[in-house]
PDB file of N, CA and C in Angstrom:
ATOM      1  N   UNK A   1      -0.591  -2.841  25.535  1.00  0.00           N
ATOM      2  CA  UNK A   1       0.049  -1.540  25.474  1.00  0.00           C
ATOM      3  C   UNK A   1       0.838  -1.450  24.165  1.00  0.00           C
ATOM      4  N   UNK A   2       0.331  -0.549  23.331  1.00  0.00           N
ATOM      5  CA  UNK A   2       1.725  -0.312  22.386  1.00  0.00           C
ATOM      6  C   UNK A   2       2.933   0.416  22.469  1.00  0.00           C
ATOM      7  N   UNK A   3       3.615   0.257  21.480  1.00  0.00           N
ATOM      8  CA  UNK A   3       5.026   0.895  21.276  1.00  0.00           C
ATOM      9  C   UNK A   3       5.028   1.923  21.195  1.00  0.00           C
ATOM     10  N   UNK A   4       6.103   2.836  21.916  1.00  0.00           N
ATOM     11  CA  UNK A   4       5.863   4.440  21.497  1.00  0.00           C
ATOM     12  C   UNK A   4       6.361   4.439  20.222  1.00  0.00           C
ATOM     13  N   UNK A   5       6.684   3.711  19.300  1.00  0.00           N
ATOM     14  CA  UNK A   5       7.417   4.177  18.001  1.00  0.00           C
ATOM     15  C   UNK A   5       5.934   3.525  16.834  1.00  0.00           C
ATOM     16  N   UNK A   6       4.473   3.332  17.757  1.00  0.00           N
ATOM     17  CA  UNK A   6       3.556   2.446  16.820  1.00  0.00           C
ATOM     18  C   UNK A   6       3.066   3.335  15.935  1.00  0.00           C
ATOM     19  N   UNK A   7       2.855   4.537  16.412  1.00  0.00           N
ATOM     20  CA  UNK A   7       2.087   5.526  15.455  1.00  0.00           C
ATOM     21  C   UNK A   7       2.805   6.538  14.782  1.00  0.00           C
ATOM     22  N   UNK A   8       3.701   6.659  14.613  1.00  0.00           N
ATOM     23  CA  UNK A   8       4.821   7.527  14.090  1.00  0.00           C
ATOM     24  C   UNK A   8       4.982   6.163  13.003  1.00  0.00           C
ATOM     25  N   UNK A   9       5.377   6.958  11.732  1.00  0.00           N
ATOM     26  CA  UNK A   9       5.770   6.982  10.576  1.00  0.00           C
ATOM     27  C   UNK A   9       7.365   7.207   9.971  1.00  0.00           C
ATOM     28  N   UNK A  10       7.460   6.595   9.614  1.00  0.00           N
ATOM     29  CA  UNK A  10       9.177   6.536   8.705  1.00  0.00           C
ATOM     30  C   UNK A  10       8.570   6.298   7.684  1.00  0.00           C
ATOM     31  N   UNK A  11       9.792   6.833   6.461  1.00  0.00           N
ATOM     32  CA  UNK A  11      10.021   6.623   5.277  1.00  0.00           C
ATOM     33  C   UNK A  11      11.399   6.287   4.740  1.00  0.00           C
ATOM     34  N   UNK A  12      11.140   4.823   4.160  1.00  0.00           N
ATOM     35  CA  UNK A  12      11.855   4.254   3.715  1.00  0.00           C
ATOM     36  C   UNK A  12      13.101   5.340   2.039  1.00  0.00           C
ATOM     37  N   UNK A  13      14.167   4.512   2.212  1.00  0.00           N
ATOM     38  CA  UNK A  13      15.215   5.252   1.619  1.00  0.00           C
ATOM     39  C   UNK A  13      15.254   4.193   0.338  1.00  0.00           C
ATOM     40  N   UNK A  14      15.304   4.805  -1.047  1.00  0.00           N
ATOM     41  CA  UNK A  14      15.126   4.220  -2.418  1.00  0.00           C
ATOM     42  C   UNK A  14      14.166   4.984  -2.912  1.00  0.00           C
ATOM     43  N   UNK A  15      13.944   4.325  -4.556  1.00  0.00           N
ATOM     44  CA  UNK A  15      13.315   5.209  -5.285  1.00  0.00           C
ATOM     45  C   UNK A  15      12.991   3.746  -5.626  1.00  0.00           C
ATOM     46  N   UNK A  16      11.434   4.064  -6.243  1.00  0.00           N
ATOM     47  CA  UNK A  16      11.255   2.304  -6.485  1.00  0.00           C
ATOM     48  C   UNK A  16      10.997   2.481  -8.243  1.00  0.00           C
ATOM     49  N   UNK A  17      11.193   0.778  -8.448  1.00  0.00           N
ATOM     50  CA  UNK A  17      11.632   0.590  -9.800  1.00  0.00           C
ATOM     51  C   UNK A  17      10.443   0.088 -10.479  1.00  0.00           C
ATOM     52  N   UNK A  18       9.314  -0.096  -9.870  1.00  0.00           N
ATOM     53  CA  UNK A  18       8.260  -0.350 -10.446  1.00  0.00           C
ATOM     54  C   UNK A  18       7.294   0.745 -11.268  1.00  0.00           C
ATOM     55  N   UNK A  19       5.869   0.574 -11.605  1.00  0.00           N
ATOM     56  CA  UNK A  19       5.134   1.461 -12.340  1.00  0.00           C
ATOM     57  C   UNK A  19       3.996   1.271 -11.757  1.00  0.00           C
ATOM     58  N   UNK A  20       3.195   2.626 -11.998  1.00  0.00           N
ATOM     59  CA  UNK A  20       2.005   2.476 -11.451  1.00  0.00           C
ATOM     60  C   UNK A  20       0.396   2.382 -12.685  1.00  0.00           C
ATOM     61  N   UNK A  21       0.155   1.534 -12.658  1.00  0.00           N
ATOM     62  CA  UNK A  21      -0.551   1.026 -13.781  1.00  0.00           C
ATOM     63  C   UNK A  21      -2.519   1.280 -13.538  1.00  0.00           C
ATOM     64  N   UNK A  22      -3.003   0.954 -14.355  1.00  0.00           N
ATOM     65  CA  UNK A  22      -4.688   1.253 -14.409  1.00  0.00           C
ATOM     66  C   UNK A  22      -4.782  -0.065 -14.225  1.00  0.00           C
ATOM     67  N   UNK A  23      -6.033  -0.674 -13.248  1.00  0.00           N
ATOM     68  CA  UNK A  23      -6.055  -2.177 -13.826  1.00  0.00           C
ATOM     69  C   UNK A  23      -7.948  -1.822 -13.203  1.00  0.00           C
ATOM     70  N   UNK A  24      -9.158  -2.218 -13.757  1.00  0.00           N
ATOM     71  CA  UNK A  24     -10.432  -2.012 -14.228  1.00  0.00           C
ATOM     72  C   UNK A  24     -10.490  -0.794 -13.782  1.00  0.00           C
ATOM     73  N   UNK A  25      -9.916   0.600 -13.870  1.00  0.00           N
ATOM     74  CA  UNK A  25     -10.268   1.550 -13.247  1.00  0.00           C
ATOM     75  C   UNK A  25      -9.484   2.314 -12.162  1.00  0.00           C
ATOM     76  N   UNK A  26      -8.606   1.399 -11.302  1.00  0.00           N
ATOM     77  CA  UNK A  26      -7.819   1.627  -9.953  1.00  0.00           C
ATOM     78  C   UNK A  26      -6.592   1.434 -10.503  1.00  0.00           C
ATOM     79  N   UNK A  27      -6.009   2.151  -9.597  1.00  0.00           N
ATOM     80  CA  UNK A  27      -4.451   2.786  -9.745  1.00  0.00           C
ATOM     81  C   UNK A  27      -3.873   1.404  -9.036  1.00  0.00           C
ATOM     82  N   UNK A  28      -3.087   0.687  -9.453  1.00  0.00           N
ATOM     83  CA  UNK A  28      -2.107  -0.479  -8.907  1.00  0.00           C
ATOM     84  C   UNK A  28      -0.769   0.205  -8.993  1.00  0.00           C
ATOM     85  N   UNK A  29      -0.100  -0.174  -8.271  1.00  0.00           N
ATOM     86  CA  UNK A  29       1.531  -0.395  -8.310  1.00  0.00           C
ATOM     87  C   UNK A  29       1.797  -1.909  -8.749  1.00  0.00           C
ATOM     88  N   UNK A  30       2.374  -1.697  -9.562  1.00  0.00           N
ATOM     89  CA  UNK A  30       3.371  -3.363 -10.456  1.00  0.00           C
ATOM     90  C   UNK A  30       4.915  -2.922 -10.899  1.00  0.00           C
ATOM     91  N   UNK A  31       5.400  -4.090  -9.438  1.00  0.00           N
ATOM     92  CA  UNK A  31       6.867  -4.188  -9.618  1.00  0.00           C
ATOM     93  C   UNK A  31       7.099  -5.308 -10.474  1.00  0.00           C
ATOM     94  N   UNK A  32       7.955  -5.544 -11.003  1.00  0.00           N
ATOM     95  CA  UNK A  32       7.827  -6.867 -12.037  1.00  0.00           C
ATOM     96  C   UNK A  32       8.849  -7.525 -11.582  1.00  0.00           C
ATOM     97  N   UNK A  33       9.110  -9.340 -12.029  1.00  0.00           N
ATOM     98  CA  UNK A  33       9.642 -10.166 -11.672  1.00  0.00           C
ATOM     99  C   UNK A  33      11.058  -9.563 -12.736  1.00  0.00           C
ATOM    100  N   UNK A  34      12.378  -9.880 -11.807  1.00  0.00           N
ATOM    101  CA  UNK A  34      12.931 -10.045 -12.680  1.00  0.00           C
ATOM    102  C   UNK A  34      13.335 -10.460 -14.296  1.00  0.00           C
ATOM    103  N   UNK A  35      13.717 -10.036 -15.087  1.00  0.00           N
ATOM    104  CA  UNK A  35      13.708 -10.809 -16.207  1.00  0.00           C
ATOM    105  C   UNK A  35      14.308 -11.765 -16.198  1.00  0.00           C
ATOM    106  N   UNK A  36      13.545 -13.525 -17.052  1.00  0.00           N
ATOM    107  CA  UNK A  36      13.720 -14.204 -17.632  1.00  0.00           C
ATOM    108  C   UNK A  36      14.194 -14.872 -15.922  1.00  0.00           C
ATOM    109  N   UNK A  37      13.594 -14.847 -15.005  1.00  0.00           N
ATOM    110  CA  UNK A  37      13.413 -15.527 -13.727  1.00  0.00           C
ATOM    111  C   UNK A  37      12.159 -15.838 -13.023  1.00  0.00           C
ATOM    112  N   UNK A  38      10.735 -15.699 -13.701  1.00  0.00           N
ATOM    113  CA  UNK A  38       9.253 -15.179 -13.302  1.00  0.00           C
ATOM    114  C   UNK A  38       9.045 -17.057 -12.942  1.00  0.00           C
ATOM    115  N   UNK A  39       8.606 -16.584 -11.930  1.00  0.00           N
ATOM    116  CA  UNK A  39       8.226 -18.116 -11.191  1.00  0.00           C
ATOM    117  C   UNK A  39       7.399 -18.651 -11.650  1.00  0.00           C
ATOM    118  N   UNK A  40       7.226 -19.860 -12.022  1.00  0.00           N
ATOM    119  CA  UNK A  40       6.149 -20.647 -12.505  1.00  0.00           C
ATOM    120  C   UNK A  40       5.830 -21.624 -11.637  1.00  0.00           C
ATOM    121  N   UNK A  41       4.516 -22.029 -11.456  1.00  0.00           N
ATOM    122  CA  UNK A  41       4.033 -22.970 -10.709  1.00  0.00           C
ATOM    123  C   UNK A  41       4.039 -24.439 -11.707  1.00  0.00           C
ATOM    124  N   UNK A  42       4.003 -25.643 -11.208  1.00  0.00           N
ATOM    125  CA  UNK A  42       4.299 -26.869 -12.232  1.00  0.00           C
ATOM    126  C   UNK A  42       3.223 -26.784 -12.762  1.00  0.00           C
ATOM    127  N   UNK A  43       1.670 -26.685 -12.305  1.00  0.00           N
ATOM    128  CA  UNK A  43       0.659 -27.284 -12.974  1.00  0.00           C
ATOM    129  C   UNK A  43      -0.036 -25.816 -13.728  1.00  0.00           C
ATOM    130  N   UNK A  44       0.304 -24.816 -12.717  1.00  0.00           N
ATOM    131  CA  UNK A  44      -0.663 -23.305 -13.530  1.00  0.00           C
ATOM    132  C   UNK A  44      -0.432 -22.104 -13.856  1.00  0.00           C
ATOM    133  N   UNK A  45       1.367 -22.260 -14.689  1.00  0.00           N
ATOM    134  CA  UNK A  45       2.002 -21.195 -15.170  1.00  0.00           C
ATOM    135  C   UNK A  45       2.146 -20.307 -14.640  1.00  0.00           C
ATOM    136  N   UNK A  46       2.200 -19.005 -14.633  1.00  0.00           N
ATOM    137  CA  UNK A  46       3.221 -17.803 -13.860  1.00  0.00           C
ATOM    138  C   UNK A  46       2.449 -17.793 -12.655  1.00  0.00           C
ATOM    139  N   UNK A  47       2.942 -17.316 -11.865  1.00  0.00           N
ATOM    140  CA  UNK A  47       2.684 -16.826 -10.415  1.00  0.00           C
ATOM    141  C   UNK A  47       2.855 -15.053  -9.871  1.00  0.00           C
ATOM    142  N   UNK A  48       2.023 -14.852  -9.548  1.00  0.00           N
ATOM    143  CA  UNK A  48       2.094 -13.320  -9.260  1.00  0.00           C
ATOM    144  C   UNK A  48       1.338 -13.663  -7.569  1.00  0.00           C
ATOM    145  N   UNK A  49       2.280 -11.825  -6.807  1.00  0.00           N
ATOM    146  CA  UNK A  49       1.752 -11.818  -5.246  1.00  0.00           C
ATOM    147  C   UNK A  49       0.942 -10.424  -5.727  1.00  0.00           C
ATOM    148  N   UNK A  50      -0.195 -10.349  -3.954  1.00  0.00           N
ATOM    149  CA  UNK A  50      -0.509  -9.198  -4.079  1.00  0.00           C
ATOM    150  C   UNK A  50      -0.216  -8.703  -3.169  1.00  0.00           C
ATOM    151  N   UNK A  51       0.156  -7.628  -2.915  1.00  0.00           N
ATOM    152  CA  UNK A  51       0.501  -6.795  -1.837  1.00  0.00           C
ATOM    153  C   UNK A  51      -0.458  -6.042  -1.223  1.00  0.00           C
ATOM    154  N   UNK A  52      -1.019  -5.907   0.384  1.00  0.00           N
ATOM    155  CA  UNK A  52      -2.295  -4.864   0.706  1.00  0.00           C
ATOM    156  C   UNK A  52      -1.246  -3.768   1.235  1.00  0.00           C
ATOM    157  N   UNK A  53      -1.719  -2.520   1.128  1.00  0.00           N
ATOM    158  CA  UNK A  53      -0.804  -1.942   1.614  1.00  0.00           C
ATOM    159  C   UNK A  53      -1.479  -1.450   3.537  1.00  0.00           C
ATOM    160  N   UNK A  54      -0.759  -0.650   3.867  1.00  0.00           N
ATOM    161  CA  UNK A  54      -1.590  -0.641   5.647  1.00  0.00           C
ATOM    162  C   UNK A  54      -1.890   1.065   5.258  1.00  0.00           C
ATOM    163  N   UNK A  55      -2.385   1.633   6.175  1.00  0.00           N
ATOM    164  CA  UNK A  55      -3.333   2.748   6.270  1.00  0.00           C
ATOM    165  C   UNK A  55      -2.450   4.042   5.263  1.00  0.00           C
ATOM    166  N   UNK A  56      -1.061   4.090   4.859  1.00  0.00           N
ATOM    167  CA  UNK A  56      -0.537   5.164   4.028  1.00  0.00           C
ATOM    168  C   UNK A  56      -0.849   4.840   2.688  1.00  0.00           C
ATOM    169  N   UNK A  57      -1.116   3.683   2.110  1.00  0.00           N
ATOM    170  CA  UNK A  57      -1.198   3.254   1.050  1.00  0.00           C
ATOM    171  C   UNK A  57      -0.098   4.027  -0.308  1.00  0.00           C
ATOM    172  N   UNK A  58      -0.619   3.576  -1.214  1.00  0.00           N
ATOM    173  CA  UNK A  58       0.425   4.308  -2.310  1.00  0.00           C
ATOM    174  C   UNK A  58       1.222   5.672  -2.227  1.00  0.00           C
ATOM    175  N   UNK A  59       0.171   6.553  -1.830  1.00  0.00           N
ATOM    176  CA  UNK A  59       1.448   7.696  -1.755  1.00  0.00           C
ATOM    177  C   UNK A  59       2.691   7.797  -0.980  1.00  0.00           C
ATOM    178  N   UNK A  60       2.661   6.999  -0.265  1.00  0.00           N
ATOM    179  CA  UNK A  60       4.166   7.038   0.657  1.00  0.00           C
ATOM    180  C   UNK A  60       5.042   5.441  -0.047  1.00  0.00           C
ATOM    181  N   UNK A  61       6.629   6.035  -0.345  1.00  0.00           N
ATOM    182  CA  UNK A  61       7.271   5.082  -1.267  1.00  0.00           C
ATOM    183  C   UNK A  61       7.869   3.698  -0.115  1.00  0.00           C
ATOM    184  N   UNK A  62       7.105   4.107   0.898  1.00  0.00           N
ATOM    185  CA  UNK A  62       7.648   2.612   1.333  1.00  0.00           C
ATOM    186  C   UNK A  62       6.819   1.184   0.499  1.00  0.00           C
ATOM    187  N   UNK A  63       5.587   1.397   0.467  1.00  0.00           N
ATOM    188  CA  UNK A  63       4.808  -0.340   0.262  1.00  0.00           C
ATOM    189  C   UNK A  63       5.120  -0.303  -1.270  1.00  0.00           C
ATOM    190  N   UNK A  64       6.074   0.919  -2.031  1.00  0.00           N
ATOM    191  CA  UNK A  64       6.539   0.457  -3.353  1.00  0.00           C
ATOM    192  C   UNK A  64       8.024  -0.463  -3.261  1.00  0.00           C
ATOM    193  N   UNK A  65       8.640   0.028  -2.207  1.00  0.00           N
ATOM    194  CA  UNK A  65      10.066  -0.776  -2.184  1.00  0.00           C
ATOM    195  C   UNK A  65       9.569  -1.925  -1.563  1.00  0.00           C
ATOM    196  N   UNK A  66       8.947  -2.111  -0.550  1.00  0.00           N
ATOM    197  CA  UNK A  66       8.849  -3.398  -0.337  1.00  0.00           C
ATOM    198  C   UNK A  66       8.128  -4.486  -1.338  1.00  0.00           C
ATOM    199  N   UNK A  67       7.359  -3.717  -2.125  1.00  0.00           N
ATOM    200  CA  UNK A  67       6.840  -4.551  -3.557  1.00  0.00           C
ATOM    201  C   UNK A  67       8.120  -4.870  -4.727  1.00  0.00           C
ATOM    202  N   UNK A  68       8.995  -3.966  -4.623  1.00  0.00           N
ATOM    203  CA  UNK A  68      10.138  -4.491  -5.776  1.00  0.00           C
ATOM    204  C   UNK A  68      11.348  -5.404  -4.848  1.00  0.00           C
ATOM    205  N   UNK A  69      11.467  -5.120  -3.326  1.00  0.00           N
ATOM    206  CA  UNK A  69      11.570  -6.512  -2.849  1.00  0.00           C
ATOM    207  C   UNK A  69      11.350  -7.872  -3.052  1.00  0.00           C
ATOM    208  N   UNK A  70      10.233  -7.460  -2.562  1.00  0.00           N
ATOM    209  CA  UNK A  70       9.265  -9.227  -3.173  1.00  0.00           C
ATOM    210  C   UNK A  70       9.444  -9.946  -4.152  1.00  0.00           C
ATOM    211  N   UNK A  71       8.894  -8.571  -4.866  1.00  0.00           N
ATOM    212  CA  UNK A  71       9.222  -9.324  -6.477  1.00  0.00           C
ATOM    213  C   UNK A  71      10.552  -9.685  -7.217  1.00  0.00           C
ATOM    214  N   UNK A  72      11.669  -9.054  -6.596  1.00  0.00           N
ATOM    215  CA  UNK A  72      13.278  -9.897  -6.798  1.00  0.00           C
ATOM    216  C   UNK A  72      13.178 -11.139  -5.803  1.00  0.00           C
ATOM    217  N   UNK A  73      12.974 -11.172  -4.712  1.00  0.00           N
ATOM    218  CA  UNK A  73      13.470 -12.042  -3.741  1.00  0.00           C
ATOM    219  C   UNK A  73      12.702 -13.301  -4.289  1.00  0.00           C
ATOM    220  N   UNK A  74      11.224 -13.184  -4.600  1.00  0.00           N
ATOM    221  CA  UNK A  74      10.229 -14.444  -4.678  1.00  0.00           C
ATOM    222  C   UNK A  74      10.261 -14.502  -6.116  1.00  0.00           C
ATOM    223  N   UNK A  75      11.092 -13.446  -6.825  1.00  0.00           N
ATOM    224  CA  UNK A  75      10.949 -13.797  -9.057  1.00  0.00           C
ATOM    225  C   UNK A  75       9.573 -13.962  -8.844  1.00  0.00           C
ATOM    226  N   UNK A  76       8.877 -13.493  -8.651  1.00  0.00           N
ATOM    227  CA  UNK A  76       7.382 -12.987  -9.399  1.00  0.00           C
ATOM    228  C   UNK A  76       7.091 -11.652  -9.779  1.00  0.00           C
ATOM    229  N   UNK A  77       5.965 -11.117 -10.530  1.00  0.00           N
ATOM    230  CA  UNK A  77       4.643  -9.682 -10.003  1.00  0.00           C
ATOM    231  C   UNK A  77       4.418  -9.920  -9.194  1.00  0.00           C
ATOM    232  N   UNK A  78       4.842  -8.803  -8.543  1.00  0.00           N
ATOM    233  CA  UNK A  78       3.759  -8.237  -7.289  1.00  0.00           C
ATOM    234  C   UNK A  78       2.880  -6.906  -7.704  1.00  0.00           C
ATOM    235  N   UNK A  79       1.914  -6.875  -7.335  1.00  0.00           N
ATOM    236  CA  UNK A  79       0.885  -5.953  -7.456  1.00  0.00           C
ATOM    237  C   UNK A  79       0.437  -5.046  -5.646  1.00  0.00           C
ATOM    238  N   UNK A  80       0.094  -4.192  -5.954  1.00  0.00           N
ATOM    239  CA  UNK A  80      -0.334  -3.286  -5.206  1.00  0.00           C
ATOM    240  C   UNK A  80      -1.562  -2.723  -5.380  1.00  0.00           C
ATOM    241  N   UNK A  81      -2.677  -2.800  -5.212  1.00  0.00           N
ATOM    242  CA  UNK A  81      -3.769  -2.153  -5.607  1.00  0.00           C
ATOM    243  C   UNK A  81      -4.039  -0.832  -5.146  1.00  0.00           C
ATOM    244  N   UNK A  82      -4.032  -0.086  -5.238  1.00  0.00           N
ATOM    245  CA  UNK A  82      -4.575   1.431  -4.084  1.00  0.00           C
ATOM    246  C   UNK A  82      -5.714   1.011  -3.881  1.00  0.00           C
ATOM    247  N   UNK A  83      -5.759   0.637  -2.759  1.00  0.00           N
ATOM    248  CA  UNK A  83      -7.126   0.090  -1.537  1.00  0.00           C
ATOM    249  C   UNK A  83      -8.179   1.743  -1.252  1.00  0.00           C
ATOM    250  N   UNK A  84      -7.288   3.188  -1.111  1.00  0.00           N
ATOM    251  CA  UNK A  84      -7.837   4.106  -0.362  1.00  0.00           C
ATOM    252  C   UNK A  84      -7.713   5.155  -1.543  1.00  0.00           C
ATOM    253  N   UNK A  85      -8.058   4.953  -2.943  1.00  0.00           N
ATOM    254  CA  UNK A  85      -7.676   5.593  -3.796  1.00  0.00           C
ATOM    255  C   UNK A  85      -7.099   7.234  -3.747  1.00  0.00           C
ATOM    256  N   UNK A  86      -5.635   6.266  -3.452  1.00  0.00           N
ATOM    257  CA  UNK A  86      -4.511   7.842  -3.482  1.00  0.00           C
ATOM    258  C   UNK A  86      -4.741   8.741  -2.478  1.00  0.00           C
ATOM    259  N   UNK A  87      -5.735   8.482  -1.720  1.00  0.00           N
ATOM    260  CA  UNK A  87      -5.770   9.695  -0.912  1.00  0.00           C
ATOM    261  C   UNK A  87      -5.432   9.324   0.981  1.00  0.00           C
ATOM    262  N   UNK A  88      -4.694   9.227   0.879  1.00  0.00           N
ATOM    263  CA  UNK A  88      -3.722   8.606   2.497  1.00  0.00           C
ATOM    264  C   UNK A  88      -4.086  10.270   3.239  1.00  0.00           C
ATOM    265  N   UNK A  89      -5.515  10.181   3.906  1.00  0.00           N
ATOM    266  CA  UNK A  89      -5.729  11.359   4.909  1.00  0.00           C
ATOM    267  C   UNK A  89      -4.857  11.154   5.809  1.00  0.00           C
ATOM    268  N   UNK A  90      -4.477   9.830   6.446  1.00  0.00           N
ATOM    269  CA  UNK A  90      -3.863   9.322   7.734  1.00  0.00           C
ATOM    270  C   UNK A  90      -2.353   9.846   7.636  1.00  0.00           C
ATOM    271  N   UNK A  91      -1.850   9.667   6.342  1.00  0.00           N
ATOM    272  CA  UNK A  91      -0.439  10.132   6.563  1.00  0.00           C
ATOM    273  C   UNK A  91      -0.294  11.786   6.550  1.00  0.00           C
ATOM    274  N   UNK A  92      -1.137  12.501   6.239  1.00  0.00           N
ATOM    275  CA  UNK A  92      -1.118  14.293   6.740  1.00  0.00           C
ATOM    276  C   UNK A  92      -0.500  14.324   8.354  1.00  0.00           C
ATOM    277  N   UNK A  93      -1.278  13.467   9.090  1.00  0.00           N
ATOM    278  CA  UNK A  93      -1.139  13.839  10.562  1.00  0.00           C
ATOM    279  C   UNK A  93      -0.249  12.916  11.260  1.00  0.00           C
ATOM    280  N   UNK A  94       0.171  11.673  10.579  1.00  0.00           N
ATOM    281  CA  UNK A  94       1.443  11.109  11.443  1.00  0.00           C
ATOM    282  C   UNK A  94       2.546  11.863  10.880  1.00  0.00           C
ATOM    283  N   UNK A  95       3.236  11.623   9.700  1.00  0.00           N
ATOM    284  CA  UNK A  95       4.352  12.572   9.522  1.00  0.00           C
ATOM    285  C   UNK A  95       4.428  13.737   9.156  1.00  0.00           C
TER     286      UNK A  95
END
């Protein structure tokens, strides 16, 4: 059984500090590691996360704050790919 709060939608409060970049063609979101804190691994230099986002994808500013989260808390890139290029049909009809 799910939650009555499973299919309903919130939006997160912030403005996010990242950019939304081209990478072969697709629209990414890239929050960046803090400066002059970017995690390095011992043996294979910087470290970056990726973020999937769930069915709202990029247009709704929550999976951007939780990407400039990450990327302070863990000092890496995080990336975001737009999985559903920009076009979140799903979020018309939950919120």
């Amino acid at each position: 059984m799910s939650c009555p709060d499973c299919n309903r939608g919130s939006i997160l409060a912030g403005k996010p500090t990242g950019s939304i970049v081209k990478v072969n063609g697709t629209d990414a979101y890239f929050a960046p590691s803090p400066p002059s804190e970017s995690a390095q691994s011992e043996s294979n230099g910087p470290v970056a996360a990726v973020l999937l986002s769930d069915a709202f994808g990029l247009p709704l500013v929550n999976i951007k704050l939780i990407a400039d989260k990450l990327a302070s808390d863990l000092q890496c890139d995080v990336w975001v790919p737009d999985l559903f290029d920009a076009s979140s049909t799903y979020l018309q009809f939950v919120l």
